[in-house]
N, C-alpha and C. Protein backbone atom coordinates (compact mmCIF):
# COMPACT_ATOMS: atom_id res chain seq x y z
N UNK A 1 36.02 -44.98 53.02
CA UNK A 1 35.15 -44.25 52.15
C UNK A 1 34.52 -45.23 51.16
N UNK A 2 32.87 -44.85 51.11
CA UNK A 2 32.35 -46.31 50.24
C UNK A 2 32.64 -45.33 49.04
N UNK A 3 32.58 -46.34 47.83
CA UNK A 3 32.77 -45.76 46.17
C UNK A 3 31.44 -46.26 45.93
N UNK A 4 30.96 -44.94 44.89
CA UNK A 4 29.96 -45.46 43.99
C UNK A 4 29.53 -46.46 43.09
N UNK A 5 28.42 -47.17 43.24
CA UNK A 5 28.32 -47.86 42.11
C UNK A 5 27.32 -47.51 41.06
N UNK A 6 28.91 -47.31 39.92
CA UNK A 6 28.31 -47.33 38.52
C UNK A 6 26.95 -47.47 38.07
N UNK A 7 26.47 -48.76 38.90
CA UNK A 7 25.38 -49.63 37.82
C UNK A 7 24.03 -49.35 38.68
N UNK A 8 24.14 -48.63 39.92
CA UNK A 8 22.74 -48.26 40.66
C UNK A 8 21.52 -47.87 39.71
N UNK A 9 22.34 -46.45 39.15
CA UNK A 9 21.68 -45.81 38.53
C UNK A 9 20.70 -46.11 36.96
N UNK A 10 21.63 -47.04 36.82
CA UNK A 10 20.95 -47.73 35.50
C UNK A 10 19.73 -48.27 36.48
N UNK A 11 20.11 -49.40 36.58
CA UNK A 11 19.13 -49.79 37.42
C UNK A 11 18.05 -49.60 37.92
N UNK A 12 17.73 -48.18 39.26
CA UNK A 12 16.56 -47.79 39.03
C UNK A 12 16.57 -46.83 37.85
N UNK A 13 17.04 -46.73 36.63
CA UNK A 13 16.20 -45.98 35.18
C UNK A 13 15.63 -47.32 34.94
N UNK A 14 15.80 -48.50 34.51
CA UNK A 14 15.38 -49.94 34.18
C UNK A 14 14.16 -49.81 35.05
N UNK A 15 14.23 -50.19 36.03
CA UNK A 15 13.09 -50.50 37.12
C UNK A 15 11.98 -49.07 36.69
N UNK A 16 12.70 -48.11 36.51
CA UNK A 16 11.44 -46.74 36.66
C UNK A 16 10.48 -46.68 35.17
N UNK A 17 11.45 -46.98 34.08
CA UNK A 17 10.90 -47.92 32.69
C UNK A 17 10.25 -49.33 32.57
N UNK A 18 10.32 -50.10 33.43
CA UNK A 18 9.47 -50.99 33.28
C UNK A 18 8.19 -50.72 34.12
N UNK A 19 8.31 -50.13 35.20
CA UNK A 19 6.85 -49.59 35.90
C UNK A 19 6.31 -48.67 35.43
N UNK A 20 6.82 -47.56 34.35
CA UNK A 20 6.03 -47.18 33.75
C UNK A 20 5.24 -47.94 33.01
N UNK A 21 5.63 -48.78 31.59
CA UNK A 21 5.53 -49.21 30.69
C UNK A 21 4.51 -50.21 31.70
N UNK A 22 4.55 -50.74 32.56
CA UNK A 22 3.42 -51.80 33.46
C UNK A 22 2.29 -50.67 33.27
N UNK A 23 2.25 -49.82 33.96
CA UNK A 23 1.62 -48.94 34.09
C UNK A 23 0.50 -47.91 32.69
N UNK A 24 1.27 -48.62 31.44
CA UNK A 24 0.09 -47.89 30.30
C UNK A 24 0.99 -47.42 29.53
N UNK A 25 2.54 -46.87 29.79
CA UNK A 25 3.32 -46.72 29.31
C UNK A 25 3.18 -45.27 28.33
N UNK A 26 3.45 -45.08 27.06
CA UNK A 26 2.75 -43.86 26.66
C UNK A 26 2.08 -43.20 26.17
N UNK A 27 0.85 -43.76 26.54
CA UNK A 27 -0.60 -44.00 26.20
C UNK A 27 -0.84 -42.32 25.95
N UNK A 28 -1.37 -41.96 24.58
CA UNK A 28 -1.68 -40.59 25.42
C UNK A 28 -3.67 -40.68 24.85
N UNK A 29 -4.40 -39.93 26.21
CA UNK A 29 -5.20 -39.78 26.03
C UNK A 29 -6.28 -38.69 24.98
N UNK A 30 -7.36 -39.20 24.57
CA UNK A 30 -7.85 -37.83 23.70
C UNK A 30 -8.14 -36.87 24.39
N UNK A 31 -7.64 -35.86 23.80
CA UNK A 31 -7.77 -34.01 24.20
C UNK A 31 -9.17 -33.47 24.69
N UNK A 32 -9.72 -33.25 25.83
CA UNK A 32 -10.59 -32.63 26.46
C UNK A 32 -11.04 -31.83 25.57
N UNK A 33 -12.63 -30.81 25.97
CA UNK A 33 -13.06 -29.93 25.15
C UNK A 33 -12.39 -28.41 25.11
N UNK A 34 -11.99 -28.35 26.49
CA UNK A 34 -11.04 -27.28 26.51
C UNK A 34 -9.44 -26.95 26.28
N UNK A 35 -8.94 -28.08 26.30
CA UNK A 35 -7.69 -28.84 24.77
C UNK A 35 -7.67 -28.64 23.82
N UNK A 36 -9.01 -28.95 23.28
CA UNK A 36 -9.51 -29.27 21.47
C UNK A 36 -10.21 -27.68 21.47
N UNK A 37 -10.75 -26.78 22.01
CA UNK A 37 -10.84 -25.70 21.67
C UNK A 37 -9.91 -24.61 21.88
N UNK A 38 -8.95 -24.77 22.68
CA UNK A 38 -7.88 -23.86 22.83
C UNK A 38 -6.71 -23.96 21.63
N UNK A 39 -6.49 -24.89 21.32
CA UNK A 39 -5.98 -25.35 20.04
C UNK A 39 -6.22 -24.99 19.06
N UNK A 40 -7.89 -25.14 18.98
CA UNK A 40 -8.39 -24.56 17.54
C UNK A 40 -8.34 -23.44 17.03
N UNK A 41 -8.70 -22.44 18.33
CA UNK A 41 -8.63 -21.04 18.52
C UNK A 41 -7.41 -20.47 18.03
N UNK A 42 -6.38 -21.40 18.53
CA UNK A 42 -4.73 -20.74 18.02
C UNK A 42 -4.23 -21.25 16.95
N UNK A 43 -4.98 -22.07 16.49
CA UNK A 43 -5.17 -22.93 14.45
C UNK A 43 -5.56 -21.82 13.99
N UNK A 44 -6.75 -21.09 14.39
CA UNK A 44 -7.55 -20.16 13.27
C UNK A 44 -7.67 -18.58 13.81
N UNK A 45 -6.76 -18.80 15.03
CA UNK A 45 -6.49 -17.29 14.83
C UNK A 45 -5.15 -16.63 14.78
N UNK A 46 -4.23 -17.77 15.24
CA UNK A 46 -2.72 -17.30 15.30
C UNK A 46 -2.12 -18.15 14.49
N UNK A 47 -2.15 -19.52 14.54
CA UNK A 47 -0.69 -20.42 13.49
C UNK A 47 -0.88 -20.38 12.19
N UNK A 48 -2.18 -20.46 11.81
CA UNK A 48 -2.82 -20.80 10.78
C UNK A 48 -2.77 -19.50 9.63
N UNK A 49 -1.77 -18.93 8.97
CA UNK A 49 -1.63 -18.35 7.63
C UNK A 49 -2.69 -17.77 6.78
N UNK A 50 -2.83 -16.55 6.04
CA UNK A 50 -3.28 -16.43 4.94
C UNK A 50 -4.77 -16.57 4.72
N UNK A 51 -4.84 -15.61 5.91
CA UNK A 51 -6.81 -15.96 6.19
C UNK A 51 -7.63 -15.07 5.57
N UNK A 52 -7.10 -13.84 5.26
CA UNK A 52 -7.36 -12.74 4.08
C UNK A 52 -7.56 -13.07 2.72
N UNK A 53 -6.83 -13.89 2.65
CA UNK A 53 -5.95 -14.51 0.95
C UNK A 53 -7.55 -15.12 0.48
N UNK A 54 -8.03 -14.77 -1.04
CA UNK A 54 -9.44 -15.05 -1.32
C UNK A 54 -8.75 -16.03 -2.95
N UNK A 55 -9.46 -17.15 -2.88
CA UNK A 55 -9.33 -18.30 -4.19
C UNK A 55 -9.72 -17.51 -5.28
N UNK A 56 -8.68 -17.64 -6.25
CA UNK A 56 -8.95 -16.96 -7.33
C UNK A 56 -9.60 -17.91 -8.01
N UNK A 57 -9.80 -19.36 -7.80
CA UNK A 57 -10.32 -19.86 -8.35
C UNK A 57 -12.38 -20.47 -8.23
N UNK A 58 -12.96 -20.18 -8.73
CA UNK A 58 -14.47 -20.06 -8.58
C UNK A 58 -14.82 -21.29 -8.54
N UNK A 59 -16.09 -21.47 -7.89
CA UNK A 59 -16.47 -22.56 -7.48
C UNK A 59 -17.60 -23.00 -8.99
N UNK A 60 -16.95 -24.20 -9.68
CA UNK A 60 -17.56 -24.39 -10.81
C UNK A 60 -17.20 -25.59 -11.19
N UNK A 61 -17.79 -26.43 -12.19
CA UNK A 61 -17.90 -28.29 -12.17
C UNK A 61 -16.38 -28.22 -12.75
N UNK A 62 -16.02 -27.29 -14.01
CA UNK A 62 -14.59 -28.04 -14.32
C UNK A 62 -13.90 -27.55 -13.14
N UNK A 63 -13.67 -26.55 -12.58
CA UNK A 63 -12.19 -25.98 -11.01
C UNK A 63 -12.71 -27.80 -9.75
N UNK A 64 -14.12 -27.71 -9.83
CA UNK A 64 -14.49 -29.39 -8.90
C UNK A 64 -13.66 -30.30 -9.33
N UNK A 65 -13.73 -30.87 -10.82
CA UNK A 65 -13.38 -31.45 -10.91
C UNK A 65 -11.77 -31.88 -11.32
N UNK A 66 -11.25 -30.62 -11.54
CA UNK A 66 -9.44 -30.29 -11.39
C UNK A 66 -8.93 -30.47 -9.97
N UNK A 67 -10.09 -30.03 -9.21
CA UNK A 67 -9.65 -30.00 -7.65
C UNK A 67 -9.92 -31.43 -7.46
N UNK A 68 -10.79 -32.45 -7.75
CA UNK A 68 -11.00 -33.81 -7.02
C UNK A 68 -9.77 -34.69 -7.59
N UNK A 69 -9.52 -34.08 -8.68
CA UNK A 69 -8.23 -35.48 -9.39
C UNK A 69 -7.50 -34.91 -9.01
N UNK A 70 -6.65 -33.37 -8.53
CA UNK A 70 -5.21 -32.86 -7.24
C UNK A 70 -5.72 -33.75 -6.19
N UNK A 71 -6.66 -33.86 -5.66
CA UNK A 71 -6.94 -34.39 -4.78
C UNK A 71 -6.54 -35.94 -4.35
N UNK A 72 -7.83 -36.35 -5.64
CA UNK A 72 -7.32 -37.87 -5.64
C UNK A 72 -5.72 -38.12 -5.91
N UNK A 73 -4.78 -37.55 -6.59
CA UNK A 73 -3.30 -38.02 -6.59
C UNK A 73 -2.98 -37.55 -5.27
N UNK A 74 -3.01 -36.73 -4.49
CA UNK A 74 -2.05 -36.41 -3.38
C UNK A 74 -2.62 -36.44 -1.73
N UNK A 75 -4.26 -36.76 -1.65
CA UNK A 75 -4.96 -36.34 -0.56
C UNK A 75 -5.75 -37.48 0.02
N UNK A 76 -5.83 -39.02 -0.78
CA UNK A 76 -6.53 -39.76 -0.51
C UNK A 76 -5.57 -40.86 0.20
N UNK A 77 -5.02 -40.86 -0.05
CA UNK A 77 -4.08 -41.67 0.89
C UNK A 77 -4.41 -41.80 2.49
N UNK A 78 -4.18 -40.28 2.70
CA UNK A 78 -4.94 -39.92 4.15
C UNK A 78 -6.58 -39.87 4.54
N UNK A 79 -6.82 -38.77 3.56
CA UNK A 79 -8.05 -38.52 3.94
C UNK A 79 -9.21 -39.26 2.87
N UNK A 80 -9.07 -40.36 2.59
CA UNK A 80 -9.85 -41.00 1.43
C UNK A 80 -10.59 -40.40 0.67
N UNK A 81 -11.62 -40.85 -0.30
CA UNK A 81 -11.82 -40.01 -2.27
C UNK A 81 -12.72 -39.45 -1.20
N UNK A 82 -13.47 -39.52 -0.34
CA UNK A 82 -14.46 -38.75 0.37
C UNK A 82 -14.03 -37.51 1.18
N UNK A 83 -13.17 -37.64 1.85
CA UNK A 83 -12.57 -36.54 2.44
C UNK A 83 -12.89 -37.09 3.97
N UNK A 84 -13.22 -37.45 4.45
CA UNK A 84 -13.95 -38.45 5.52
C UNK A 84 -13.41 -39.59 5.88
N UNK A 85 -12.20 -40.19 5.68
CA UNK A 85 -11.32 -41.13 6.31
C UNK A 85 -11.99 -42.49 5.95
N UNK A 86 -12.88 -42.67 5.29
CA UNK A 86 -13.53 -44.06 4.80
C UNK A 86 -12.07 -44.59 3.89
N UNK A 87 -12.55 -46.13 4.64
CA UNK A 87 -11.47 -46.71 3.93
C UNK A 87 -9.71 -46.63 3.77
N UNK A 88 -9.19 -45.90 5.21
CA UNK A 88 -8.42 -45.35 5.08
C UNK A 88 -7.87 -46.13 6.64
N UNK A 89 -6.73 -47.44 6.77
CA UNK A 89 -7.08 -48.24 7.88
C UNK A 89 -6.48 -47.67 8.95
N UNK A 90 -5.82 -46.89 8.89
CA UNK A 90 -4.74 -46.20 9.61
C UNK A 90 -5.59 -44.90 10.48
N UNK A 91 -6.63 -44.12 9.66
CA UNK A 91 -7.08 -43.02 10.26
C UNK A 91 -7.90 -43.05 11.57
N UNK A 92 -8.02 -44.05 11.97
CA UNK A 92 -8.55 -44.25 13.56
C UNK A 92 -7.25 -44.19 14.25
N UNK A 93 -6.21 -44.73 14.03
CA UNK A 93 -5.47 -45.19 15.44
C UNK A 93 -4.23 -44.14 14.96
N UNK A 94 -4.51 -42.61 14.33
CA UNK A 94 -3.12 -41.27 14.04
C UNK A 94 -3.50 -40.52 15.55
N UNK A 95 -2.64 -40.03 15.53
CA UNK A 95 -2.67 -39.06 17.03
C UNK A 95 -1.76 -38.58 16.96
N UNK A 96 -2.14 -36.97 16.86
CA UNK A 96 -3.71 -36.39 16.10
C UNK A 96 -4.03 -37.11 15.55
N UNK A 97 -5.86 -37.71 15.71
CA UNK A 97 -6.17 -38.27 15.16
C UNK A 97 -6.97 -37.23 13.56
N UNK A 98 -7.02 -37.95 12.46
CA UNK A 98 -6.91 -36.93 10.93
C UNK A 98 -8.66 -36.70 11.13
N UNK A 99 -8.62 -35.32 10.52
CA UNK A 99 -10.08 -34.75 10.78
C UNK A 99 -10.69 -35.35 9.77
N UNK A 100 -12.23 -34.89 9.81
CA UNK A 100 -13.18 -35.05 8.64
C UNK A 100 -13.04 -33.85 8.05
N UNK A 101 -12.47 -33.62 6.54
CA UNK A 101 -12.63 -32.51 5.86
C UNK A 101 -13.88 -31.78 5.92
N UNK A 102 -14.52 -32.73 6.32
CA UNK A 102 -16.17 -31.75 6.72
C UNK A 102 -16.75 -31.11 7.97
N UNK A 103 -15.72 -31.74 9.01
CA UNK A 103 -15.99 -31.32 10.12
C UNK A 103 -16.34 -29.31 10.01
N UNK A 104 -16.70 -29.43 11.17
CA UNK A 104 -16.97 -27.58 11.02
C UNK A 104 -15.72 -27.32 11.33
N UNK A 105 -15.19 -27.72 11.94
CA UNK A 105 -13.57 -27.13 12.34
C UNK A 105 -12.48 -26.74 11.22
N UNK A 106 -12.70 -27.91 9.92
CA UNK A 106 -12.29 -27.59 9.06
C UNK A 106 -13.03 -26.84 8.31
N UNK A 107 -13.88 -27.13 8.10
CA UNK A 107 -14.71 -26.46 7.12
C UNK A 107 -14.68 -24.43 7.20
N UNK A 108 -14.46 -24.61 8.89
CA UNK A 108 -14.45 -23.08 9.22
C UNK A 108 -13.37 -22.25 8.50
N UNK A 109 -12.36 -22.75 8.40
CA UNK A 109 -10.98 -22.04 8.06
C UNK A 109 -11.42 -21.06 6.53
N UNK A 110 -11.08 -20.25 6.37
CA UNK A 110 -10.68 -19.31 5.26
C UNK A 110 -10.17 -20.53 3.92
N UNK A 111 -10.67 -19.96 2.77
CA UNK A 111 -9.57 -20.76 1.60
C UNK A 111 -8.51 -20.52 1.72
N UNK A 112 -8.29 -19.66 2.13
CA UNK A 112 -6.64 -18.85 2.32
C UNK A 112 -6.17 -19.55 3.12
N UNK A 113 -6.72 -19.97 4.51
CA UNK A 113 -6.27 -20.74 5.22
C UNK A 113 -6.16 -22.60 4.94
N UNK A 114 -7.49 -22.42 4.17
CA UNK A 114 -6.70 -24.16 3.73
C UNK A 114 -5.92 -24.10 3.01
N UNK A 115 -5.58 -23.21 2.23
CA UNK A 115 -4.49 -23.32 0.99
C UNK A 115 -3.29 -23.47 1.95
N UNK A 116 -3.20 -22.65 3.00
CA UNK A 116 -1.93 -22.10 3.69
C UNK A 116 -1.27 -23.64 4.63
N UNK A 117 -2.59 -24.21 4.63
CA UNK A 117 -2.57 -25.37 5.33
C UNK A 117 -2.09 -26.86 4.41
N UNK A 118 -2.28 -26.56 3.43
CA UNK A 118 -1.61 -27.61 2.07
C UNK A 118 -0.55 -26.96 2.16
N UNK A 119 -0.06 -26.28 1.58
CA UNK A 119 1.26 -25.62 1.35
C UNK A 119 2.12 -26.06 2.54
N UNK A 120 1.94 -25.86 3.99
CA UNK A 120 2.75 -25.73 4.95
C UNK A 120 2.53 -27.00 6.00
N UNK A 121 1.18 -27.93 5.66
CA UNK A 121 1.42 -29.00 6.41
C UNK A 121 1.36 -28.92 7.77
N UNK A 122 1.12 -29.04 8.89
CA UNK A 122 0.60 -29.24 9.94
C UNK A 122 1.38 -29.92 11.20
N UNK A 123 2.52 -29.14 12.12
CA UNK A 123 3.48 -29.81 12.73
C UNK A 123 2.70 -29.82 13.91
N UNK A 124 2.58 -30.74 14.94
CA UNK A 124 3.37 -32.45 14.69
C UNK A 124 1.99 -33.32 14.11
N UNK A 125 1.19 -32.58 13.52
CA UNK A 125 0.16 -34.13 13.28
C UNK A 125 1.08 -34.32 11.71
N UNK A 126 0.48 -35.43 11.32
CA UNK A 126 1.11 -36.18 10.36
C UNK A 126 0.80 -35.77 8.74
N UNK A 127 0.08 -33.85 8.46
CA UNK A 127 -0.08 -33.34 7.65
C UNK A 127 1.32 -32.64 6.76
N UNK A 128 1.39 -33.07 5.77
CA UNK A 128 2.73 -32.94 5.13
C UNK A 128 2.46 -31.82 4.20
N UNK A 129 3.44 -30.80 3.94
CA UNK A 129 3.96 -29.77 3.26
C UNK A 129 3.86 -30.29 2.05
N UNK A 130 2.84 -29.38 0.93
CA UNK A 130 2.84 -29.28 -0.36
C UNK A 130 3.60 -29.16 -0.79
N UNK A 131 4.20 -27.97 -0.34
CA UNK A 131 4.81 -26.61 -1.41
C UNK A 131 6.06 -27.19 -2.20
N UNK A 132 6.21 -27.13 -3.75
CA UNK A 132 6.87 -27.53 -4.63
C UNK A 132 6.70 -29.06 -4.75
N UNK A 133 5.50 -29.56 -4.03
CA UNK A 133 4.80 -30.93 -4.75
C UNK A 133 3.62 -30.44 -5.77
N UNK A 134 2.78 -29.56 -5.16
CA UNK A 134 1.78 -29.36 -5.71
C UNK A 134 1.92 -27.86 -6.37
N UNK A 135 1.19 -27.89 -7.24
CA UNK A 135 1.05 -26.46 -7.95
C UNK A 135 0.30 -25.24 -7.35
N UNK A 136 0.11 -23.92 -7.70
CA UNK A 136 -0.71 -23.09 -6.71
C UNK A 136 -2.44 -23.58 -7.40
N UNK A 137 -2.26 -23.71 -9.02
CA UNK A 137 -3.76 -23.86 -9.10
C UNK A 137 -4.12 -25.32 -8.49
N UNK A 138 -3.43 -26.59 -8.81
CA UNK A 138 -3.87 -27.43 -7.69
C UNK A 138 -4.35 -26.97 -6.88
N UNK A 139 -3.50 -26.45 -5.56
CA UNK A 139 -3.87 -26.33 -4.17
C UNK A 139 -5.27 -25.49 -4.28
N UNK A 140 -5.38 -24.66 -5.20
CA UNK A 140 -6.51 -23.79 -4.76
C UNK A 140 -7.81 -24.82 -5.64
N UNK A 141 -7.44 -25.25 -6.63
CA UNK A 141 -8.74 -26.37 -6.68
C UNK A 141 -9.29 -27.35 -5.85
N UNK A 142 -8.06 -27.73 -5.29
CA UNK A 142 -8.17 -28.74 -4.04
C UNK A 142 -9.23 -28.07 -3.03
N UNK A 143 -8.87 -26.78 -2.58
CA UNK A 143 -10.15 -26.06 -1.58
C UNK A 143 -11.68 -26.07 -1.86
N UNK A 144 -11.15 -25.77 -3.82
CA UNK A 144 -12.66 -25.65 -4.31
C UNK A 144 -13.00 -27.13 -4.10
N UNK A 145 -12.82 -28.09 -4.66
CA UNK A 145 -13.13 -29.51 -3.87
C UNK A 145 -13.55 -29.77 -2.38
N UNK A 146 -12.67 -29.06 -1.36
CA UNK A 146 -12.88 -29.40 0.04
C UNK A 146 -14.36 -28.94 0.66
N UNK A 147 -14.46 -27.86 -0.64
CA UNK A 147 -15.79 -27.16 0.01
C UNK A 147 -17.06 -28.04 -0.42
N UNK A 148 -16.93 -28.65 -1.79
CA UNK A 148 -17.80 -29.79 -2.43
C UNK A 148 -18.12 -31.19 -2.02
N UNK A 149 -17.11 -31.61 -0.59
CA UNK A 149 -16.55 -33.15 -0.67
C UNK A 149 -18.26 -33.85 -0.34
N UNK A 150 -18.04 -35.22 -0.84
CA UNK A 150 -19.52 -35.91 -1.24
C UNK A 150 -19.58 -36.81 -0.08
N UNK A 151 -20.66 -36.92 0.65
CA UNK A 151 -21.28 -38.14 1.22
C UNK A 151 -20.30 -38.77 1.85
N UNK A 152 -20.43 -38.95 3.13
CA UNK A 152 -18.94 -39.87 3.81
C UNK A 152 -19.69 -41.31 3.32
N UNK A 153 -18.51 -42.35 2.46
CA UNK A 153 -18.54 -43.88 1.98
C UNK A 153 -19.41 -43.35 0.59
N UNK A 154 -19.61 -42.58 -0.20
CA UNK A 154 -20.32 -42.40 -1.10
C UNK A 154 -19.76 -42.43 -2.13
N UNK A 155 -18.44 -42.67 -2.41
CA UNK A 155 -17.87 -43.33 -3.48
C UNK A 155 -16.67 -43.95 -3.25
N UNK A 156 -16.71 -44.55 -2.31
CA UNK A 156 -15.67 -46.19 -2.54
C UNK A 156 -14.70 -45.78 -1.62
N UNK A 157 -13.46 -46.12 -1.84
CA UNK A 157 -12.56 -46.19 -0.58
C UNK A 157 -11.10 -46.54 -1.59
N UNK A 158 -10.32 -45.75 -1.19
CA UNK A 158 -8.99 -45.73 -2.05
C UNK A 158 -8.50 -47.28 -2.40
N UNK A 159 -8.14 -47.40 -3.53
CA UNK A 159 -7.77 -48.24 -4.40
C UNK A 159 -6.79 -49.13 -3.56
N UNK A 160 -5.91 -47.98 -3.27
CA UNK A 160 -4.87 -48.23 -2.85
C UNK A 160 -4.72 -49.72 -1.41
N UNK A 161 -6.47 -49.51 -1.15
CA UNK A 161 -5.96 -50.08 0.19
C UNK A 161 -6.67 -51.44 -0.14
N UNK A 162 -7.75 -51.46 -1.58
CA UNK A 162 -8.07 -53.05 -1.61
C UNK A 162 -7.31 -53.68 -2.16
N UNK A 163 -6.49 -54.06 -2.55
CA UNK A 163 -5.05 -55.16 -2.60
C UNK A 163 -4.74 -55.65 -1.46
């Protein structure tokens, strides 16, 4: 009777890992149009929170400008002072790659829904949970901001990253 060997099995896993990894390894490709709209659809009509929910806060230069400095402390990191990923070296190569706050995709959502979307952060892209970082009038100035954001490169590029 032959006995098994132990070490076959490693073996081809080794061999089946390195021909992957020859092979592109785990490359993943960008999401088709019918990917990126089936997705969206279940962003803004099923996952996505609090689409009723109306900003108590009005769209006006001081709530702008309460919303751009919540902003600038907690939102530029990612999405730079523009909202538009300028200057931000990382936001090409995230996957998910990070939207343009201006895109229509975002732009479409309810305040209720961006609020719901600060608060709760965005699993698995790399959007992180507010809630008990930020305040409620933050978050809801922050929207009033999102709806205002200026000129993509139209005012500079986070601090943070010229050092």
């Amino acid at each position: 009777m032959r006995r098994p060997n132990p070490t076959r099995p490693a073996m081809r896993l080794h061999l089946l890992l390195a021909v992957t990894a020859l092979l592109g390894g785990c490359k993943v490709s960008p999401a088709g149009k019918v990917e990126s709209g089936t997705v969206n659809f279940i962003k803004h009509h099923i996952t996505v929170g609090n689409k009723k929910l109306k900003n108590p806060f009005e769209s006006n230069s001081d709530n702008l400008a309460t919303g751009k400095e919540a902003f600038g402390h907690y939102c530029v990191a990612c999405h730079g002072i523009d909202g538009q990923n300028t200057g931000v070296p990382f936001a090409e190569k995230m996957s998910p790659p990070l939207p343009l706050l201006t895109s229509s995709g975002v732009q479409s959502y309810t305040d209720g829904q961006l609020k719901w979307i600060i608060d709760n952060g965005i699993a698995p892209s790399g959007m992180p949970a507010s809630k008990g970082t930020l305040s409620e009038d933050e978050i809801w100035t922050i929207v009033v901001y999102l709806r205002h954001l200026p000129p993509a490169g139209s005012v500079g590029e986070p601090e943070m990253y010229s050092h």
